[in-house]
Protein backbone atom coordinates (compact mmCIF):
# COMPACT_ATOMS: atom_id res chain seq x y z
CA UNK A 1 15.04 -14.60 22.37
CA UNK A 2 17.65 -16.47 24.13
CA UNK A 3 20.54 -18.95 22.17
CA UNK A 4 18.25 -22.54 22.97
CA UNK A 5 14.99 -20.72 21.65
CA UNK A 6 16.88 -19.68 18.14
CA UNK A 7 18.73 -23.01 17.84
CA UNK A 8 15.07 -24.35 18.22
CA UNK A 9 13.42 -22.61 15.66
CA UNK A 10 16.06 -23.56 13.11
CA UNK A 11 15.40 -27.00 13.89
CA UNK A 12 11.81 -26.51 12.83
CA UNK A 13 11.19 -28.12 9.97
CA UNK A 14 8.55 -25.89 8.41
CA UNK A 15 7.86 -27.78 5.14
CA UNK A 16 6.93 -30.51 7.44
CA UNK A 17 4.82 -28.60 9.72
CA UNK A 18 3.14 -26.99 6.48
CA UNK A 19 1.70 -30.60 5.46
CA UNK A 20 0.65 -31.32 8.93
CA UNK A 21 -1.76 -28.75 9.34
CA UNK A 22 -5.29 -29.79 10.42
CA UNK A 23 -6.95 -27.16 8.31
CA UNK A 24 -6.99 -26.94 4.26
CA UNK A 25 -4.22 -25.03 3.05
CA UNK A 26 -2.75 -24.36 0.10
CA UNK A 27 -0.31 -21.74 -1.43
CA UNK A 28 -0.96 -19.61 -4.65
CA UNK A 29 1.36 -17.88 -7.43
CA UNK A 30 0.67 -14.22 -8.63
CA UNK A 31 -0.74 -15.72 -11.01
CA UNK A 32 -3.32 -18.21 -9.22
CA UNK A 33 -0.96 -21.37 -9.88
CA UNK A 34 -0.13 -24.23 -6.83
CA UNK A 35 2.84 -23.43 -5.24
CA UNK A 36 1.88 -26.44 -2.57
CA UNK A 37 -0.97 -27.84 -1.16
CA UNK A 38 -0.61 -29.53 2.01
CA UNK A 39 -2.11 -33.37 2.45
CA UNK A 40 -5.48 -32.14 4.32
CA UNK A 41 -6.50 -30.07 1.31
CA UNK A 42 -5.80 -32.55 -1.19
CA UNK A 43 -7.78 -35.31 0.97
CA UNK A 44 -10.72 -33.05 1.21
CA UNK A 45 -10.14 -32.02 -2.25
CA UNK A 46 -9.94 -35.34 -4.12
CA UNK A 47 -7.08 -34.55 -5.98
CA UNK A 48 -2.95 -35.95 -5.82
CA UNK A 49 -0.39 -33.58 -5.51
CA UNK A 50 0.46 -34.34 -9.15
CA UNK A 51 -2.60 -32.89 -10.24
CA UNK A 52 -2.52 -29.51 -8.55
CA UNK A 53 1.06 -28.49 -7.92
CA UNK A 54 2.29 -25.91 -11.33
CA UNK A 55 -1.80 -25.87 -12.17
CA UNK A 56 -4.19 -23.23 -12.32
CA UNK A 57 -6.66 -22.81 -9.21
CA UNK A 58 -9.33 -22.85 -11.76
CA UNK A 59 -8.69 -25.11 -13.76
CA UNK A 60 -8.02 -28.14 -10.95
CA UNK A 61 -11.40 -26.44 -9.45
CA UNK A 62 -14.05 -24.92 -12.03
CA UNK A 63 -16.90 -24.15 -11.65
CA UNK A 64 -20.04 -26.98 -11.81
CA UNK A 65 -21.34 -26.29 -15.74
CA UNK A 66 -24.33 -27.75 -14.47
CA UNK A 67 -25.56 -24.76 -12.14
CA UNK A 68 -25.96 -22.07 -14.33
CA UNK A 69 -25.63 -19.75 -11.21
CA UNK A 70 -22.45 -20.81 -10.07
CA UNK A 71 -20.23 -17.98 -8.53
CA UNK A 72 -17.61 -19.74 -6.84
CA UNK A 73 -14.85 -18.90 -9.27
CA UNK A 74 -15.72 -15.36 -9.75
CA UNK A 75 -16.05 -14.77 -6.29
CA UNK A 76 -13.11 -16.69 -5.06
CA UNK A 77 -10.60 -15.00 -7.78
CA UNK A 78 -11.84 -11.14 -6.51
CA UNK A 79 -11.04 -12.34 -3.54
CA UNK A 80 -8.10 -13.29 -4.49
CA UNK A 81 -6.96 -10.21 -6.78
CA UNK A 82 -7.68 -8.20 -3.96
CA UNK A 83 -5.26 -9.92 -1.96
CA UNK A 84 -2.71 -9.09 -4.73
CA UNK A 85 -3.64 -5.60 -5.42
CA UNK A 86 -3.50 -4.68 -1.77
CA UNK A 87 -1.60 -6.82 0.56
CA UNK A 88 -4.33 -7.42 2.93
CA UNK A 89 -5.75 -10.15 4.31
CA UNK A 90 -9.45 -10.60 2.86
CA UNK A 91 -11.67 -13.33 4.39
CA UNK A 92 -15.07 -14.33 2.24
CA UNK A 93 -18.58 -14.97 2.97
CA UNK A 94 -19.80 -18.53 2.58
CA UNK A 95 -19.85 -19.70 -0.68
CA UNK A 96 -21.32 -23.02 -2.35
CA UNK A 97 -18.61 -24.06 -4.43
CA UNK A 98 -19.37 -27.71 -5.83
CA UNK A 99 -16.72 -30.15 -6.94
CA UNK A 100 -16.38 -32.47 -9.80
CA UNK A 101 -16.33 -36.06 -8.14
CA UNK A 102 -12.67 -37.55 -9.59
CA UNK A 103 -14.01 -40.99 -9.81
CA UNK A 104 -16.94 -40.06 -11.46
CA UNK A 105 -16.22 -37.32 -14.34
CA UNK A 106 -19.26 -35.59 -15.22
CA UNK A 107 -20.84 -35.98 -11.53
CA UNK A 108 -20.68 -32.57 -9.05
CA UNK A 109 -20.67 -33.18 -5.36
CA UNK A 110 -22.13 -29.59 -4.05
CA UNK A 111 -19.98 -28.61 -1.44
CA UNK A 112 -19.71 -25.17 1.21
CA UNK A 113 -16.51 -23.73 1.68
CA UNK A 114 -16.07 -20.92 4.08
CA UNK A 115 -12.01 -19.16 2.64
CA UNK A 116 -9.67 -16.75 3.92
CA UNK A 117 -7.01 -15.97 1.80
CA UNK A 118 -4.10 -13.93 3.19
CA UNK A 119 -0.42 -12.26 1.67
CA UNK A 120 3.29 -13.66 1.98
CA UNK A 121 5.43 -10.58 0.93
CA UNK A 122 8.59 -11.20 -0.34
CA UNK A 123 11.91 -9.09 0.41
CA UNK A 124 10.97 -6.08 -1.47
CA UNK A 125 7.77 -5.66 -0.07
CA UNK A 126 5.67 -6.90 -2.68
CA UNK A 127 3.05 -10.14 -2.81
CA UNK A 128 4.54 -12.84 -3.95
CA UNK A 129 2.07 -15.62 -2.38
CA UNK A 130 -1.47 -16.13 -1.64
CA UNK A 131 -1.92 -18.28 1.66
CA UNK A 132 -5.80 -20.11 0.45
CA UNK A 133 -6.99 -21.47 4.14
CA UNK A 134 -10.15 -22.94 3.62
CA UNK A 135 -12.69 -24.37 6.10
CA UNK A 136 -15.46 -27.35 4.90
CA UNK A 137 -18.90 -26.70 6.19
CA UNK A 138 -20.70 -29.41 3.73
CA UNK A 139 -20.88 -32.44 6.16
CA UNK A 140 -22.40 -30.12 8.67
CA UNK A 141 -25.17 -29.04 6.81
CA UNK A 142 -26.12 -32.62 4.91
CA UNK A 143 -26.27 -34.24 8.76
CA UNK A 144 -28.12 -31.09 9.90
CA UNK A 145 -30.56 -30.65 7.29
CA UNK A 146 -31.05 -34.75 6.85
CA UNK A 147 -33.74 -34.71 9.50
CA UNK A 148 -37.05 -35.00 8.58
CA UNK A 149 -40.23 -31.94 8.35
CA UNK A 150 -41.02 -31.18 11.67
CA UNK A 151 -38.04 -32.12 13.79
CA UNK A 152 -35.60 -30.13 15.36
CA UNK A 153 -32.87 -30.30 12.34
CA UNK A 154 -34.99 -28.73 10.00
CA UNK A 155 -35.37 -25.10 11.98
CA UNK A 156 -31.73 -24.99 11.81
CA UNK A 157 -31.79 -26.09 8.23
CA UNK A 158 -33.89 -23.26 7.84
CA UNK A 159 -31.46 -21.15 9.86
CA UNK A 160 -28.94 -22.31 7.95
CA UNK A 161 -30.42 -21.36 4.72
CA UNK A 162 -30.97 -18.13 5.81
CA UNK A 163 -27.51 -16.94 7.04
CA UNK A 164 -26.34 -18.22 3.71
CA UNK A 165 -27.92 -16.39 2.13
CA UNK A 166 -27.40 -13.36 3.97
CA UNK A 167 -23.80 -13.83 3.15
CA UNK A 168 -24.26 -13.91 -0.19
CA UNK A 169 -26.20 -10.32 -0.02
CA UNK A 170 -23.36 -9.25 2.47
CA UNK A 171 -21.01 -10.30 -0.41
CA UNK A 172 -22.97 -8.55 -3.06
CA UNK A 173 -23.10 -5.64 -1.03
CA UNK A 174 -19.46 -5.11 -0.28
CA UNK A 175 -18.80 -5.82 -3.63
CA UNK A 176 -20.89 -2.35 -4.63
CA UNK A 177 -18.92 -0.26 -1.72
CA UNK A 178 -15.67 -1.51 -3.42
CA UNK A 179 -17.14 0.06 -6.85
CA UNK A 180 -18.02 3.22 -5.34
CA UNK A 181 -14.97 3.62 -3.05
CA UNK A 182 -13.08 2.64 -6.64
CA UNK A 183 -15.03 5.57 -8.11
CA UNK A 184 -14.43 7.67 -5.72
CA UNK A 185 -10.45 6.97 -6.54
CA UNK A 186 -10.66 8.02 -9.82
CA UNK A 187 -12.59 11.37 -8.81
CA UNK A 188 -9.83 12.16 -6.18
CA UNK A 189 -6.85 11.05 -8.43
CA UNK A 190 -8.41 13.53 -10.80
CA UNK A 191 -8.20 15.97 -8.87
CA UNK A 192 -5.20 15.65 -7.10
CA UNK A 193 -3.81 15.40 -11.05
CA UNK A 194 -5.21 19.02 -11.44
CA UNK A 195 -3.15 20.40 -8.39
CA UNK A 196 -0.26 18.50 -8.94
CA UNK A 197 0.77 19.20 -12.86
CA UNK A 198 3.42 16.24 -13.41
CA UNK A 199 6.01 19.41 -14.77
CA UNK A 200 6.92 22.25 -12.78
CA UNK A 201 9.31 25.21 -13.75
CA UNK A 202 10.24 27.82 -10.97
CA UNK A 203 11.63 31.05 -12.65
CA UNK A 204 14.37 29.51 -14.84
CA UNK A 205 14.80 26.03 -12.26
CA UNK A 206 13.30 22.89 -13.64
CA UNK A 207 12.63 20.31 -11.02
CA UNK A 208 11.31 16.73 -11.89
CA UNK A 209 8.52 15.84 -10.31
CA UNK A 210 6.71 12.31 -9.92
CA UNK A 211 3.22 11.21 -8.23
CA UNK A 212 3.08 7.18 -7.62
CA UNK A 213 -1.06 6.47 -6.42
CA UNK A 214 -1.04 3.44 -3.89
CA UNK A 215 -1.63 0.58 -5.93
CA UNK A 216 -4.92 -1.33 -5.27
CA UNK A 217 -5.72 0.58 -2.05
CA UNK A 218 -8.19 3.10 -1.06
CA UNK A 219 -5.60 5.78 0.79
CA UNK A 220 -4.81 7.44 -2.07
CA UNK A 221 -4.39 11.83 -2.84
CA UNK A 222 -2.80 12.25 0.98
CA UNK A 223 0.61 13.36 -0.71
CA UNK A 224 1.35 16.48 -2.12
CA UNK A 225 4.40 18.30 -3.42
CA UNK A 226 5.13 22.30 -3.93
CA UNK A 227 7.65 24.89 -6.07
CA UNK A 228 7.14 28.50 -5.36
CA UNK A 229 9.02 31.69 -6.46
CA UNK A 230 10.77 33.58 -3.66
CA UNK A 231 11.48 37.22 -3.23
CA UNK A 232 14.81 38.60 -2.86
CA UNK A 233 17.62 37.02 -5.18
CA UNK A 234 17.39 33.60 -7.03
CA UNK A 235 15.30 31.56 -4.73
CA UNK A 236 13.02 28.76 -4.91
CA UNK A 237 10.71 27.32 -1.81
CA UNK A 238 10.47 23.29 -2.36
CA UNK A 239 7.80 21.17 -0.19
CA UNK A 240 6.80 17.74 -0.08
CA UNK A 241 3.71 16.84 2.47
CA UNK A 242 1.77 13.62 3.21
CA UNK A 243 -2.32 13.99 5.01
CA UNK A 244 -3.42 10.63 6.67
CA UNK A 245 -6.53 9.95 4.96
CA UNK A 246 -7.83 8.59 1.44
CA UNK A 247 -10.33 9.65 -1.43
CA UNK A 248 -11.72 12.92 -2.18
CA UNK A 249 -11.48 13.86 1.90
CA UNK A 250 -7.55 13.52 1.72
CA UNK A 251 -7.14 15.45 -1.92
CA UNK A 252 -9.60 18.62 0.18
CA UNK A 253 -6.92 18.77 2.90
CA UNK A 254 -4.03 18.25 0.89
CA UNK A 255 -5.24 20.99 -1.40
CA UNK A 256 -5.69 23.50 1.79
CA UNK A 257 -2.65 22.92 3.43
CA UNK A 258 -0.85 23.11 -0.15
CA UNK A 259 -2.18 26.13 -0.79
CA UNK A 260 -1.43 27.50 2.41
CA UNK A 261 2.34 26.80 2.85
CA UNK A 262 2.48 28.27 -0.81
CA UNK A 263 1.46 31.79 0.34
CA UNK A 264 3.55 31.49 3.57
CA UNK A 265 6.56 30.61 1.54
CA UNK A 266 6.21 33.92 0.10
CA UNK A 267 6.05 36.22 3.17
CA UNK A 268 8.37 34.45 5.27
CA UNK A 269 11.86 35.12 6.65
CA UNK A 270 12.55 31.24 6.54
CA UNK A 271 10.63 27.92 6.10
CA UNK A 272 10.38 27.77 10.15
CA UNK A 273 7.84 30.72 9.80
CA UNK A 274 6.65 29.10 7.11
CA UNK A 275 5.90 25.84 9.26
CA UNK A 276 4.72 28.11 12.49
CA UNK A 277 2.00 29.49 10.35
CA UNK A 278 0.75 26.49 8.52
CA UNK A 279 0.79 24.48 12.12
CA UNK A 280 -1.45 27.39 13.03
CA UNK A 281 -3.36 27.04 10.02
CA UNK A 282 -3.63 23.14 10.24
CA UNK A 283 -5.60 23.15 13.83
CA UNK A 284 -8.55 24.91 12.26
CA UNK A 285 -8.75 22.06 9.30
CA UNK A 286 -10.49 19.03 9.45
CA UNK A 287 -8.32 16.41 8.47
CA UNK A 288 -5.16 17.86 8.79
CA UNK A 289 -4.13 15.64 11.78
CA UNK A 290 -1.08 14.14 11.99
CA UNK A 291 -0.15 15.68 8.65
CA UNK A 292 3.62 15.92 7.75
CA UNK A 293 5.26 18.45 5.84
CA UNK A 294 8.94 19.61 4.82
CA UNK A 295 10.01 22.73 3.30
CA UNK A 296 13.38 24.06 1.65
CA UNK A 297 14.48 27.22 0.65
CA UNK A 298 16.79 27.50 -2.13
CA UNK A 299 18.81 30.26 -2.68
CA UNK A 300 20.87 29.72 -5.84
CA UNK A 301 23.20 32.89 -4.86
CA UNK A 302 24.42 31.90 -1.94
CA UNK A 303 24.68 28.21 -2.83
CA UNK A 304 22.64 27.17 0.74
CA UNK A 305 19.52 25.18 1.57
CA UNK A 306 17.86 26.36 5.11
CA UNK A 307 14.93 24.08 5.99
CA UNK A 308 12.77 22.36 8.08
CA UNK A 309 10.36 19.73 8.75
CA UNK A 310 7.37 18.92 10.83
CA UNK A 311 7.52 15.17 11.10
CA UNK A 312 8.72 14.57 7.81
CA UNK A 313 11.35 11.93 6.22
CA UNK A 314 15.10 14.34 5.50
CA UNK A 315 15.25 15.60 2.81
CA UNK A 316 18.50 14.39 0.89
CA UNK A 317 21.47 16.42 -0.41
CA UNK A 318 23.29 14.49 -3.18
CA UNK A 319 26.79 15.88 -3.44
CA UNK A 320 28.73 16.28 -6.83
CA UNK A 321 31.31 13.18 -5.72
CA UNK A 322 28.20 10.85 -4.66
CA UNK A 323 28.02 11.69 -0.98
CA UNK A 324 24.63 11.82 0.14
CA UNK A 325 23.27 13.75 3.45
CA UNK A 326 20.09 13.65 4.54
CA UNK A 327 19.20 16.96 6.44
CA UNK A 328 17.47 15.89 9.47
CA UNK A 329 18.82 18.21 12.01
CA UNK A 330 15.56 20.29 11.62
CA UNK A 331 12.70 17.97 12.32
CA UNK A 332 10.01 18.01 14.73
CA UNK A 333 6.46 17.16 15.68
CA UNK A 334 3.99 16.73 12.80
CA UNK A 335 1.99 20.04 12.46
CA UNK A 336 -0.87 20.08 14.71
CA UNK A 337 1.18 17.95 17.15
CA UNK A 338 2.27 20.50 19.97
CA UNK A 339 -1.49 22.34 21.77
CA UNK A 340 0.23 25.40 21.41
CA UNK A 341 2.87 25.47 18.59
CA UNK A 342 6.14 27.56 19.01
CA UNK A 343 9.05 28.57 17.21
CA UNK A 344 10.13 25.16 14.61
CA UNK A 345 14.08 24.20 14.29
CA UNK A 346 15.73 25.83 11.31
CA UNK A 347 18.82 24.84 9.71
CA UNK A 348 21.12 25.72 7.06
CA UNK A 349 23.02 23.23 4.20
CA UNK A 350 25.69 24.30 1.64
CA UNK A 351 26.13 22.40 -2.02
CA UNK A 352 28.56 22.96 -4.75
CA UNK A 353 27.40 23.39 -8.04
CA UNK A 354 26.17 20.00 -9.42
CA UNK A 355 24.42 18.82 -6.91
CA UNK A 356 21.32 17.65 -6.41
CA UNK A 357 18.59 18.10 -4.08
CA UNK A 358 15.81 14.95 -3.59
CA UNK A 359 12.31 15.53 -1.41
CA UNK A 360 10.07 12.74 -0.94
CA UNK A 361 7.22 10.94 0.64
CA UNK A 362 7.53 7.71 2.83
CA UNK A 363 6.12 5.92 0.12
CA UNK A 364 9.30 5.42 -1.15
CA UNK A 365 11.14 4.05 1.67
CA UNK A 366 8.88 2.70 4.32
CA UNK A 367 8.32 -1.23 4.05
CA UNK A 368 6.26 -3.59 6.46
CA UNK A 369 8.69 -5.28 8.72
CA UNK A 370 11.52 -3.25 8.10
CA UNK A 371 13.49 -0.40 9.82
CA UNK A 372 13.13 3.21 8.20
CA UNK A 373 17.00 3.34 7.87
CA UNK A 374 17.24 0.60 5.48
CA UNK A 375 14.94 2.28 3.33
CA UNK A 376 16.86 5.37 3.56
CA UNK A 377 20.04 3.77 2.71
CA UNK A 378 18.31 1.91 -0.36
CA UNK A 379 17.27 5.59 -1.40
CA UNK A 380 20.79 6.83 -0.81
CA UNK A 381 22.76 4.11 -2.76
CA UNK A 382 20.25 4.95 -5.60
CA UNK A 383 20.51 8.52 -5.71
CA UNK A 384 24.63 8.07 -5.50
CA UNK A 385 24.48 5.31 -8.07
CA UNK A 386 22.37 7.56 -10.46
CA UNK A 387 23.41 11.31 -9.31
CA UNK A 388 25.15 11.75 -13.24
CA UNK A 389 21.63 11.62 -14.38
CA UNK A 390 19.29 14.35 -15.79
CA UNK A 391 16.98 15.07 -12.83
CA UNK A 392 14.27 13.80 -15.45
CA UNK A 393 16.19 10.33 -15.89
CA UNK A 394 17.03 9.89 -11.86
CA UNK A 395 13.32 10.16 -10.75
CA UNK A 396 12.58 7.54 -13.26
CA UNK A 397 15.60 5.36 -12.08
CA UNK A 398 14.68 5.49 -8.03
CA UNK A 399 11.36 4.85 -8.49
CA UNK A 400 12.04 1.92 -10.70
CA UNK A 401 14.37 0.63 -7.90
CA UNK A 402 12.86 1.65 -4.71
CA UNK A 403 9.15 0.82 -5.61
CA UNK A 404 7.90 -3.03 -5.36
CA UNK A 405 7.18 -4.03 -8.64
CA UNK A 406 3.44 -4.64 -8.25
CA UNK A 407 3.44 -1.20 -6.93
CA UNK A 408 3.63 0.50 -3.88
CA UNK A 409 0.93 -0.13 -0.99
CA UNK A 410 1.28 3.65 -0.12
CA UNK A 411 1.73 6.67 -2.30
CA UNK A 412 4.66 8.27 -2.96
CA UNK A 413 5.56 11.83 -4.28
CA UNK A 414 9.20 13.23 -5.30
CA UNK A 415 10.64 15.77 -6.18
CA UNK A 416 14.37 16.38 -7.76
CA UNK A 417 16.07 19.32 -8.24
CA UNK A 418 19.75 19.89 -9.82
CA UNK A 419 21.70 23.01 -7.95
């Protein structure tokens, strides 16, 4: 964008072009108060801007106590909680929504509205407005359906009849798949809880150990963390791993591939060989595309980490006097990536005593919008700012900081151990 085009869009006055919008538009709170309403929406609605703005959707716009099948506000507030929970954009069947006549109190105009409601995220990711578009269809209908029995208007009165109320079955129907998928959820959060205990304790090593679900969204159970016992000396293998997927399909794979790198940890000479055989291992499972992993070995002796990661966010090294390094010069392709896997990058870290060792998911630093290193260097200021702590007490702290505080829209897994 050249100097003129910037200088431009400052210029813009965007409260003005807000109320000059053809459509109906308003903006919602969290909690389903006006924020605005721009001058097309309160035409259309009846209302003055002193009698939405700081009010409740519902109660500027209830429902008609007169139809004792009215579903507007229902409808229109899951639409709207969804929009909340997940950060997506949702867009609604028709819906008859009639409106109290403000000249006439007691008298309901019935009215078709036809809404898409849609998320403004604020800086740390989270929702912090609901964008209400909607689109009038009443007019339409009355001047359609005014002709009389027999004349062209009243086959598409008919028509129009019938597609509403195929929306409303479409409506009803979606609203089922939502319970099951949420059903599903709980099934594969279950289980994932059974293969992920929320304590771990390696020989004598405690590690904390914390499981965030995505908050209001179906790709849950894709992330997955692991502590095994080595052989030879004081050693530890640490993993962290993400599957692309959701539900019960996601927790399988996870659980597989979990499972797997466990046993390879045990028999190999490093965590590259430990990568080479669970890449090997991930082409022959369903599922398993695209899947990340990163593994560490520990050895407490020798005061060294050697690791390395298929496709995974670095690992980070928190040093006694607050320095952090993130080990990333180990990292390649995800694991079913190359058609022929061969040989992964291993490397090798040394710690003092005190530090502390941080494995994660991209959960916790990947927003919409933003570049990966910012998110990294919000998860490195924490981890400095709060590397003093019990391991217990720092997972608590970065997840408080680094996660939105409606929750994340992705899940996130970590694991911290002290050296």
């Amino acid at each position: 964008m050249n100097d003129t085009a910037i200088d431009h869009a400052a210029a813009i006055d965007y409260a003005a072009v807000f109320q000059s919008l053809p459509g109906m538009v308003a903006l919602l709170t969290a909690e389903l108060r006006y924020a605005d309403a721009n001058e097309e929406y309160l035409r259309v609605g009846g209302r003055k801007r002193e009698q939405v703005v700081g009010r409740h959707l519902f109660e500027v716009f209830p429902d008609n106590p007169n139809d004792p099948g009215a579903s507007g506000v229902r409808n229109l507030e899951a639409s709207l909680r969804r929009v909340l929970a997940t950060g997506e954009r949702d867009a609604m069947a028709l819906q008859r929504y009639d409106v109290e006549d403000p000249g006439r109190p007691g008298e309901w105009d019935e009215r078709y509205w036809s809404p898409v409601n849609a998320p403004v995220f604020g800086p740390d990711g989270s929702v912090v407005l609901v964008v209400h578009r909607v689109e009038e269809v009443t007019e339409l209908i009355r001047a359609r359906g005014s002709r009389g029995p027999g004349e062209p208007g009243s086959r598409t009165r008919v028509l129009e009849a019938e597609l509403y109320t195929r929306a409303r079955e479409l409506q009803e129907v979606n609203e089922r798949l939502r319970q099951a998928h949420a059903r599903e959820r709980e099934v594969a959060l279950a289980l994932q809880e059974a293969m992920l205990p929320a304590r771990r304790q390696v020989g004598h090593h405690h590690a904390a150990v914390r499981y965030r679900p995505a908050v209001g969204s179906l790709n849950v159970c894709g992330d997955w963390y692991d502590l095994v016992d080595l052989v030879g000396g004081d050693r530890i293998g640490v993993s962290v791993g993400d599957v692309v997927g959701h539900g019960l399909e996601a927790a399988g794979v996870m659980g597989q591939l979990r499972s797997a790198l466990s046993a390879a940890s045990r028999v190999a000479e490093g965590p590259a060989e430990a990568l080479n055989v669970l890449g090997r291992y991930a082409h022959v499972v369903d599922g398993a595309e695209s899947a990340t992993v990163v593994t560490t070995f520990i050895d407490f002796d020798r005061q060294t980490i050697t690791y390395s990661s298929a496709g995974h966010p670095p690992p980070a090294l928190v040093h006694p006097g607050g320095r952090v390094e993130f080990l990333d010069r180990a990292t390649d392709p995800p694991l079913d990536a190359p058609p022929d896997p061969g040989p992964r990058p291993q490397e090798c870290a040394a710690y003092d005593h005190g530090a502390t060792l941080v494995l994660y998911t991209d959960g916790l630093v990947e927003r919409r919008h933003e570049d990966i290193d910012t998110g990294l260097n919000r998860l490195a200021e924490a981890l400095s700012r709060h590397r003093n702590d019990d391991p217990e007490s720092l997972a608590d702290s970065v997840l408080l900081e680094l996660l939105p505080p409606g929750g994340a829209t992705d899940d996130t897994a970590l694991v911290v151990v002290r050296l």
